[in-house]
Protein backbone atom coordinates (compact mmCIF):
# COMPACT_ATOMS: atom_id res chain seq x y z
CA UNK A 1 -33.96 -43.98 4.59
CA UNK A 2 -31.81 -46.53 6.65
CA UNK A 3 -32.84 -46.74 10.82
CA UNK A 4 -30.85 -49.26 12.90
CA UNK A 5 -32.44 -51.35 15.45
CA UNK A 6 -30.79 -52.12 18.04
CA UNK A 7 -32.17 -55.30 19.65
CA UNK A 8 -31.05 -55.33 23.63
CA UNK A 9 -33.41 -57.45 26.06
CA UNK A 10 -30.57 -59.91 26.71
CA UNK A 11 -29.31 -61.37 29.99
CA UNK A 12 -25.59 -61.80 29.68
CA UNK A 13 -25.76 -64.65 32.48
CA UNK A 14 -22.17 -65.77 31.10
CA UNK A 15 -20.80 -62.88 32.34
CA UNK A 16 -22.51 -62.95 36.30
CA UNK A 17 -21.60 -61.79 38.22
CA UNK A 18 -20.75 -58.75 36.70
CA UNK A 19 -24.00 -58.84 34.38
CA UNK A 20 -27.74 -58.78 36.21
CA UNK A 21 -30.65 -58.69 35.30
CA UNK A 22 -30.98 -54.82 36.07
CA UNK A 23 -27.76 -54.80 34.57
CA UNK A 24 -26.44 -56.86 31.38
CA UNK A 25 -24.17 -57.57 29.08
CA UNK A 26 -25.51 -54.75 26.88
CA UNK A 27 -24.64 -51.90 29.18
CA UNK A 28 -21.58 -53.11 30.23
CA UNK A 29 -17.98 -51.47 29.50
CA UNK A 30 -15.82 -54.88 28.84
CA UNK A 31 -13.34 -52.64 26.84
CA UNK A 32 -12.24 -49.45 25.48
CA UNK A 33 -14.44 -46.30 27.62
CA UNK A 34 -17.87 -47.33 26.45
CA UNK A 35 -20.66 -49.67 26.90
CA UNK A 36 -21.49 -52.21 24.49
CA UNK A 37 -24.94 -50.63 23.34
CA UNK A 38 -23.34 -47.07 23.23
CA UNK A 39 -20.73 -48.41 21.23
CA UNK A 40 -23.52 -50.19 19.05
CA UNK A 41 -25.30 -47.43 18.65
CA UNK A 42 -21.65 -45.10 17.87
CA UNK A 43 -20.59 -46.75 15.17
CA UNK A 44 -23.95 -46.89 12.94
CA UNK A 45 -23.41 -42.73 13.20
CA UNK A 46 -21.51 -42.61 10.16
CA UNK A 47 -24.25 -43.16 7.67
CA UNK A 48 -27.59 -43.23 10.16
CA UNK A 49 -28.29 -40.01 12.92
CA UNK A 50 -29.15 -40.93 16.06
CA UNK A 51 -32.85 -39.71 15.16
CA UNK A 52 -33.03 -42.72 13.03
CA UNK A 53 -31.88 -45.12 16.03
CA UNK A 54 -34.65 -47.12 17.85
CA UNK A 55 -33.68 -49.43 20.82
CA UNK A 56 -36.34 -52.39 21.70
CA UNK A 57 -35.65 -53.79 25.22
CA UNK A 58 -37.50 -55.11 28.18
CA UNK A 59 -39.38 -53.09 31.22
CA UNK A 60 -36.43 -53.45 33.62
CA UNK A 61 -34.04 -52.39 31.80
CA UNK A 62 -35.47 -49.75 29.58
CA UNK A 63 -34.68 -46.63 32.17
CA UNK A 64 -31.39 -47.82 32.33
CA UNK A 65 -31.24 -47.47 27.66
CA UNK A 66 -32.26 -43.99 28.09
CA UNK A 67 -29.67 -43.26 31.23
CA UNK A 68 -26.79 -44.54 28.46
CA UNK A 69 -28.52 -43.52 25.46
CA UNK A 70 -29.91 -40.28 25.90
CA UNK A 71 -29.58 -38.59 22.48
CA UNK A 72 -32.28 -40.97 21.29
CA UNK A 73 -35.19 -39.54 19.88
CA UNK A 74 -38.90 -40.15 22.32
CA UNK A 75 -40.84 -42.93 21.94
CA UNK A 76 -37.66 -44.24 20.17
CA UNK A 77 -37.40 -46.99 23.51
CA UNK A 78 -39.55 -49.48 22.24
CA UNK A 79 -40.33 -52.02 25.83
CA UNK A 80 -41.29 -55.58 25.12
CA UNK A 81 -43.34 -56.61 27.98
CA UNK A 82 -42.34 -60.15 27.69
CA UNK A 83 -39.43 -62.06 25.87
CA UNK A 84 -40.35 -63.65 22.66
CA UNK A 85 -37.34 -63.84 20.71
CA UNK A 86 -36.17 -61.80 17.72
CA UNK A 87 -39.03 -62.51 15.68
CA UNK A 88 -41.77 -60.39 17.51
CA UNK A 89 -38.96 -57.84 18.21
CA UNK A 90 -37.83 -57.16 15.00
CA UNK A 91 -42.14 -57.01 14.28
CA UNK A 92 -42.68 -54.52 16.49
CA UNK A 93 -39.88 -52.35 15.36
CA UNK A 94 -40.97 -52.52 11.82
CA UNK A 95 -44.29 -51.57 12.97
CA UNK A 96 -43.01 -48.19 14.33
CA UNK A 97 -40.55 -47.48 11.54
CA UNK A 98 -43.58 -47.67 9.00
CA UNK A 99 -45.38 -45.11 10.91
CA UNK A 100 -42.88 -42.75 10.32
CA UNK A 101 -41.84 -43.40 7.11
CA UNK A 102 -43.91 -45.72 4.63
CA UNK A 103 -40.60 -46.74 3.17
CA UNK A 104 -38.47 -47.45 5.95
CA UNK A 105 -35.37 -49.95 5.87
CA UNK A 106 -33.88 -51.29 8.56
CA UNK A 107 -30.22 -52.21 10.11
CA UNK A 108 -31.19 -54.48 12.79
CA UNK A 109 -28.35 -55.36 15.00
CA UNK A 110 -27.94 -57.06 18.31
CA UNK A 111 -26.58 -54.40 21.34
CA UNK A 112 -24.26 -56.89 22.98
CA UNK A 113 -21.50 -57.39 19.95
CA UNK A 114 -18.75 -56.08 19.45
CA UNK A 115 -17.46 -54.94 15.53
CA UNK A 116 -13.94 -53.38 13.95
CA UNK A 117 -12.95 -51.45 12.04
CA UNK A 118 -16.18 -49.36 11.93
CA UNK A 119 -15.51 -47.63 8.59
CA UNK A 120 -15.40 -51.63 7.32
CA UNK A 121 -18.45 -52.34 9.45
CA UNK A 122 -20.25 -48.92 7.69
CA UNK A 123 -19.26 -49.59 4.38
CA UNK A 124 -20.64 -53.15 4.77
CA UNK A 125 -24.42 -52.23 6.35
CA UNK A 126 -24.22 -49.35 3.24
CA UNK A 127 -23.29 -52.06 0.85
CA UNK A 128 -26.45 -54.16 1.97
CA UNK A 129 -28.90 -51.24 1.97
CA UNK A 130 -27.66 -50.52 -1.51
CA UNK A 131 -28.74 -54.19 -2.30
CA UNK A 132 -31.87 -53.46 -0.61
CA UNK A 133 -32.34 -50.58 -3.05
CA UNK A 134 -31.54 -52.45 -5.88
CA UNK A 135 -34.58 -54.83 -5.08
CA UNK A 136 -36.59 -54.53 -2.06
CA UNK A 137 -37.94 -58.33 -2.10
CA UNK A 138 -34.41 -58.73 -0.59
CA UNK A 139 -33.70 -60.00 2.94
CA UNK A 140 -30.04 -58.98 3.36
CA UNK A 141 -27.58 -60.64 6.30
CA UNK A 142 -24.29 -60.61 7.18
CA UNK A 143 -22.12 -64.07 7.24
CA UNK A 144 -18.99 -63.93 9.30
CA UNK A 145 -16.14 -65.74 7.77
CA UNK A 146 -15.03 -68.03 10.51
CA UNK A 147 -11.74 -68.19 11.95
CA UNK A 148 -11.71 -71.52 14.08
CA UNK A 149 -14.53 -74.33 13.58
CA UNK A 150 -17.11 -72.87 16.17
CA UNK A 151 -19.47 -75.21 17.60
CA UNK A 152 -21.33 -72.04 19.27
CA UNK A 153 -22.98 -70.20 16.30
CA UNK A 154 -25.05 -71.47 13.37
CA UNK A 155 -23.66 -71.10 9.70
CA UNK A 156 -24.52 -70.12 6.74
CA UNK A 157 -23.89 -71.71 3.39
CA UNK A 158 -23.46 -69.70 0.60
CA UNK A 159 -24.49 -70.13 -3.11
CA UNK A 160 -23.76 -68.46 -6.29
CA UNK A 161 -22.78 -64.73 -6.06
CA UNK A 162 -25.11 -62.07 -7.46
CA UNK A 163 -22.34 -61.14 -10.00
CA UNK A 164 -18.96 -62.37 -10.50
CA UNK A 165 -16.47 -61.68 -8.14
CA UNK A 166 -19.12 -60.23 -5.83
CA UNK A 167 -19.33 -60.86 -2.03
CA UNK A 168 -22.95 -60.30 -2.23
CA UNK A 169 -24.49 -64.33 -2.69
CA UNK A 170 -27.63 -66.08 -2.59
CA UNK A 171 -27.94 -68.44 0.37
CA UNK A 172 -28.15 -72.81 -0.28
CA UNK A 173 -28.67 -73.36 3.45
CA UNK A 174 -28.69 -72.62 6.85
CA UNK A 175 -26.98 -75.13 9.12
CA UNK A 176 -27.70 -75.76 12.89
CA UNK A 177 -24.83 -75.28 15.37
CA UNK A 178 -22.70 -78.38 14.67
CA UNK A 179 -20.47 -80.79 16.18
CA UNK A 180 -16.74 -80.44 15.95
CA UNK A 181 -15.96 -82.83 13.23
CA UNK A 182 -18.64 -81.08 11.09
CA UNK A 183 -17.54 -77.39 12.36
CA UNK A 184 -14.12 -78.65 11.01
CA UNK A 185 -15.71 -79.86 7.58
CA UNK A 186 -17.42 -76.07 7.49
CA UNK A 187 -14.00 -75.00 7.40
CA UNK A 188 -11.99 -76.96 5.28
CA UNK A 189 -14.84 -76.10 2.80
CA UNK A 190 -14.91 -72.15 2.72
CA UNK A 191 -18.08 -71.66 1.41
CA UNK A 192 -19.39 -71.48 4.75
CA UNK A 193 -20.09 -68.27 7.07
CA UNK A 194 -21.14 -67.72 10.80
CA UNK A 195 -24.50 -66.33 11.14
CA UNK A 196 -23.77 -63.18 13.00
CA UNK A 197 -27.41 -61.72 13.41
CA UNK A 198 -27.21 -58.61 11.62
CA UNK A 199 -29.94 -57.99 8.65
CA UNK A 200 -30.54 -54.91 6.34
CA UNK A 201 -34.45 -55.26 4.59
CA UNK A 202 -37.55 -52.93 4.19
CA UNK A 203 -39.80 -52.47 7.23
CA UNK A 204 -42.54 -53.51 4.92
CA UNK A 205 -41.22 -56.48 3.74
CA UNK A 206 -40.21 -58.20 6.60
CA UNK A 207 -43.61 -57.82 7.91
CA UNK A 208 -44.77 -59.22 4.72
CA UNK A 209 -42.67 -62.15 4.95
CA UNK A 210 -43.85 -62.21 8.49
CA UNK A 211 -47.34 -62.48 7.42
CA UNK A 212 -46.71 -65.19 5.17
CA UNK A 213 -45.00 -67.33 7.34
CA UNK A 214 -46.24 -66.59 10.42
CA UNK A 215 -49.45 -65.09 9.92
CA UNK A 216 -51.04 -65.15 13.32
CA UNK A 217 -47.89 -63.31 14.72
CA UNK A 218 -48.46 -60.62 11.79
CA UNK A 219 -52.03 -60.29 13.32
CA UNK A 220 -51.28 -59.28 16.63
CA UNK A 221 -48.99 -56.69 15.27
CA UNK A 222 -51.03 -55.07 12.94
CA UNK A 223 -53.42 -54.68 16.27
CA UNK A 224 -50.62 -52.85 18.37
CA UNK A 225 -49.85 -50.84 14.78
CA UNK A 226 -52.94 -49.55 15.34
CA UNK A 227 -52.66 -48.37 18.25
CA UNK A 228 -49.39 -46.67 17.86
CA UNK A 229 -49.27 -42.93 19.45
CA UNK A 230 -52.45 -43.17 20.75
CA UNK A 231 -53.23 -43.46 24.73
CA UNK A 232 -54.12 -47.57 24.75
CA UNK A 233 -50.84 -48.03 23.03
CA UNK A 234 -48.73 -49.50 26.54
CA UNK A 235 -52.10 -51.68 27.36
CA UNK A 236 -52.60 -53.20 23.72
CA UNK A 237 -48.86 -54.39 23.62
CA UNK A 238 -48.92 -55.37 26.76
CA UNK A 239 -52.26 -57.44 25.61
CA UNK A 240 -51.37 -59.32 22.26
CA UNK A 241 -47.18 -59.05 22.19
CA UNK A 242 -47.09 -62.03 24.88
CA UNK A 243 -49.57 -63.98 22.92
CA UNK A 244 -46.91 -63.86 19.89
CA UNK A 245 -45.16 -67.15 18.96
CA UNK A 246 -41.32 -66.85 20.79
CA UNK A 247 -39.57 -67.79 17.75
CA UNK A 248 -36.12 -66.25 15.89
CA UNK A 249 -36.56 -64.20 12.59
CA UNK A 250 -33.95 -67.34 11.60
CA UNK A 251 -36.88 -69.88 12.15
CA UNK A 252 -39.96 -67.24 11.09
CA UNK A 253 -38.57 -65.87 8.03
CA UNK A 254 -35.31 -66.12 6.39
CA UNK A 255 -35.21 -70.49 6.56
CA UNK A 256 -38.12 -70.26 4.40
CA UNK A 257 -37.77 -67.82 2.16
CA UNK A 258 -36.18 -67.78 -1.58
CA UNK A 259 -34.97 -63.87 -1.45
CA UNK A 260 -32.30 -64.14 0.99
CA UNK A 261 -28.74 -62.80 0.22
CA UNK A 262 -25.83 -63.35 2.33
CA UNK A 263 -23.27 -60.72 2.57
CA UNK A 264 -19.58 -62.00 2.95
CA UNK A 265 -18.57 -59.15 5.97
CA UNK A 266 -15.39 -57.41 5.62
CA UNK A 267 -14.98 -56.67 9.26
CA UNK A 268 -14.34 -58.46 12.42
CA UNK A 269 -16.74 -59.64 15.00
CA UNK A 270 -17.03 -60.98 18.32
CA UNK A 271 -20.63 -62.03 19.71
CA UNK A 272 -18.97 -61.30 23.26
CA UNK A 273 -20.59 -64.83 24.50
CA UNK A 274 -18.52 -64.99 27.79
CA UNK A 275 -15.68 -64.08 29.95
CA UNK A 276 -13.26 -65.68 27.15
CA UNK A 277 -14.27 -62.74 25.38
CA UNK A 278 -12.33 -60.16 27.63
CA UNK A 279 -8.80 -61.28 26.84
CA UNK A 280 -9.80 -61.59 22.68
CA UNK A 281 -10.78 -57.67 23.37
CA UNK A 282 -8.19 -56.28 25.87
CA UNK A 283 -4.96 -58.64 25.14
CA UNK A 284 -2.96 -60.42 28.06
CA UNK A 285 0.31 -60.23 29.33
CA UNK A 286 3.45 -61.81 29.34
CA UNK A 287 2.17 -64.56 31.42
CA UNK A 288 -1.10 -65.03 29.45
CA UNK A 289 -3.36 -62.90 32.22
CA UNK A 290 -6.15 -60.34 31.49
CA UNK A 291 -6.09 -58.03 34.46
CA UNK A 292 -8.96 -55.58 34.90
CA UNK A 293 -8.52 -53.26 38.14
CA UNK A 294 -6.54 -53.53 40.86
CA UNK A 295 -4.41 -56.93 40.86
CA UNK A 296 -1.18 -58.64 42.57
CA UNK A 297 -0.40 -61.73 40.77
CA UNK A 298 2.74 -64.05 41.78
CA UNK A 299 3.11 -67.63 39.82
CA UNK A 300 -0.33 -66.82 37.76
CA UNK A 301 -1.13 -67.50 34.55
CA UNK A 302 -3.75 -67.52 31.98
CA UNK A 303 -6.43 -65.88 33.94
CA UNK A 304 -9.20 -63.51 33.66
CA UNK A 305 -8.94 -60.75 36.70
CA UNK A 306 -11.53 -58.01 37.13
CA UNK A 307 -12.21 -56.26 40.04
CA UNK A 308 -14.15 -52.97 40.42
CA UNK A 309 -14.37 -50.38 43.10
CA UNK A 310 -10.59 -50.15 44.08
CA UNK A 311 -10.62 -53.52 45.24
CA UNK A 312 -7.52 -55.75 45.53
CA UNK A 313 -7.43 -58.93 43.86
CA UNK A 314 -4.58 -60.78 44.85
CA UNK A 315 -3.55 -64.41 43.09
CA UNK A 316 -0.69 -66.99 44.05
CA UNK A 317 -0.46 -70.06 42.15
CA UNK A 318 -3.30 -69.58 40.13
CA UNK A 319 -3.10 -70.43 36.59
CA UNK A 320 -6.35 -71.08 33.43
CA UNK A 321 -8.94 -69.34 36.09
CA UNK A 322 -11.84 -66.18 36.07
CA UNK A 323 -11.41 -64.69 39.16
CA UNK A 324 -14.34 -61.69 39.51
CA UNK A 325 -14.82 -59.33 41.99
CA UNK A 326 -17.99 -57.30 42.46
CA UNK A 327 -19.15 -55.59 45.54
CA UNK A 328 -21.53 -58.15 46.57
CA UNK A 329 -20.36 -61.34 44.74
CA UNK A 330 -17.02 -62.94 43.75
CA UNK A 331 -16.87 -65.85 41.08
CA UNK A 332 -13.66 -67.68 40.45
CA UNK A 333 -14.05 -70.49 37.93
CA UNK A 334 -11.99 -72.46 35.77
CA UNK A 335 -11.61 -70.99 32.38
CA UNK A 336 -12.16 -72.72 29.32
CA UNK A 337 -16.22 -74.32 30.60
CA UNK A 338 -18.64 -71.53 29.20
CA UNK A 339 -21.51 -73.37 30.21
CA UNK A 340 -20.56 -74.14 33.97
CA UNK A 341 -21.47 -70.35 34.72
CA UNK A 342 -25.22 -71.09 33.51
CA UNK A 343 -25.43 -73.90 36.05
CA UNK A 344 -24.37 -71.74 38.65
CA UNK A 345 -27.19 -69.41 37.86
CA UNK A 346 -29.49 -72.14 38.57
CA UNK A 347 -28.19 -73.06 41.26
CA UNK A 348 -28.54 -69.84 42.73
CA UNK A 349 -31.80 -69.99 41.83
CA UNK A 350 -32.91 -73.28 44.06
CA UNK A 351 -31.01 -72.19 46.96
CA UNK A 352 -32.68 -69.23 47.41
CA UNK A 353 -30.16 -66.65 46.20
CA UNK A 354 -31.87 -65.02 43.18
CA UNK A 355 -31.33 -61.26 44.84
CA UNK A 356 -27.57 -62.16 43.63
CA UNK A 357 -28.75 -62.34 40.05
């Protein structure tokens, strides 16, 4: 049977000050009436119950995944006591799903994105467990056809399709995030997807693959397996998961292996990477503004507005600015530098003013 893993330890720092760390991305309602990871977690329903849903976080924000997430099954809350990447994450998951059932696939999927239709988005992840199925040496991801020559995500380039006129293909290469002319040569050549971070494989494959590749990482888990349901289960992961290599399941696994099918995805998706986001989810107005909350604009344009907790924001003359309002921090910014708002976080950081984060 299929489980989805829902993979939400982020930070969401692009989207301070709104996001925290007691509070990120992940739980965040940027659109529509519910948060990212309960809309992650909604639109798997379809095909896999909630009993089959496992969330792997971090320690700080693992009471606030059961406050949003309630219907999950216990022990379902898996806490990393460290970051290490998606590697060890998507280890440790396996390692649970095989103690429950010896034959376990999963549909790992990161909390923070955002995916339409869902019926596209269901038929897709059933389409890939069906490949699964049909050969469980199989490491099955999604590629994203892109829309614009992204220099933000990696890409994937695809090979010859498992049958003709398939969207199912075998995978040449994996490419790095590029530059712009290259982006723009990804393109032009449409045999090139974005690497959206959504897999479908067996439990016991991945830690096979796992083993092979990174066998010391395989090690430690197969220690906290071990351990699973028993009483030194919280000290043994807190022991050997922060000796595990931080390292991507891209890097571990699926750049070195030959059984990796790409699957072209029918549906749309947006990784949600910063305040940019908000307008490509909510729309704008006549005068190119996304307003969120209370807002009095005269002579503004193109600019991001939220406020929360009935507070006024009033603009005059503003135009291609993020103007945020939270109760104890306000950022405006010019729009269109994603990674300004990362410098600002470490700024914060050497003056002092980390309680703000």
């Amino acid at each position: 049977m299929l489980h989805a893993v829902i993979m939400a330890g982020g930070s969401g720092t692009r989207f301070w000050p709104l996001s925290r760390h007691a509070l990120p991305k992940q739980f965040l309602t940027l659109a529509g009436s519910r948060s990212l990871i309960q809309s992650t977690s909604d639109r798997c329903l379809g095909a896999i119950p909630t009993s089959r849903h496992w969330v792997v976080t971090n320690a700080s924000q693992a009471d606030e995944t059961r406050r949003q997430l309630p219907e999950l099954s216990d022990g379902h809350v898996l806490v990393e006591p460290c970051a290490r990447n998606t590697a060890p994450c998507i280890a440790l998951a396996a390692a649970h799903l095989l103690k429950e059932e010896p034959d376990a696939a999963m549909l790992v999927l990161p909390a923070d994105h955002v995916i339409q239709p869902v019926d596209q988005f269901e038929a897709a992840f059933r389409r890939a467990a069906q490949l699964v199925d049909a050969d469980d040496r199989r490491l099955v991801l999604f590629g994203v056809v892109p829309s614009f020559p992204s220099t933000g995500f990696g890409y994937i380039e695809r090979d010859k399709p498992l049958a003709p006129g398939d969207a199912a293909y075998s995978v040449k290469a994996f490419r790095e995030k590029p530059d712009r002319p290259t982006a723009e040569d990804y393109l032009r050549a449409g045999r090139f997807y974005w690497n959206c971070g959504i897999f479908v494989w067996r439990a016991r494959r991945i830690l096979e693959a796992i083993a092979q590749y990174e066998p010391e990482m395989k090690q430690l888990t197969d220690r906290i397996s071990n351990t699973i349901g028993a009483a030194g289960y919280a000290s043994t992961v807190n022991e050997f998961f922060p000796q595990m290599k931080s390292i991507s399941i891209d890097y571990a696994v699926l750049e070195r292996d030959a059984n990796i099918i790409v699957l072209e995805a029918p549906f749309r998706w947006d990784d949600v990477g910063s305040w940019e986001a908000v307008t490509r989810l909510s729309g704008q107005d006549t005068a190119g503004n996304t307003i969120q909350g209370e807002h009095c604009g005269i002579d503004t344009r193109n600019c991001i507005v939220r406020s929360t907790d009935d507070h006024l924001v009033a603009t005059l003359g503003l135009e291609d600015c993020i103007v945020v309002h939270t109760p104890d921090a306000t950022l405006v910014a010019r729009r269109g530098d994603e990674n300004a708002i990362k410098k600002l976080i470490e700024s914060l950081k050497q003056q002092g003013l980390s309680r703000y984060l």
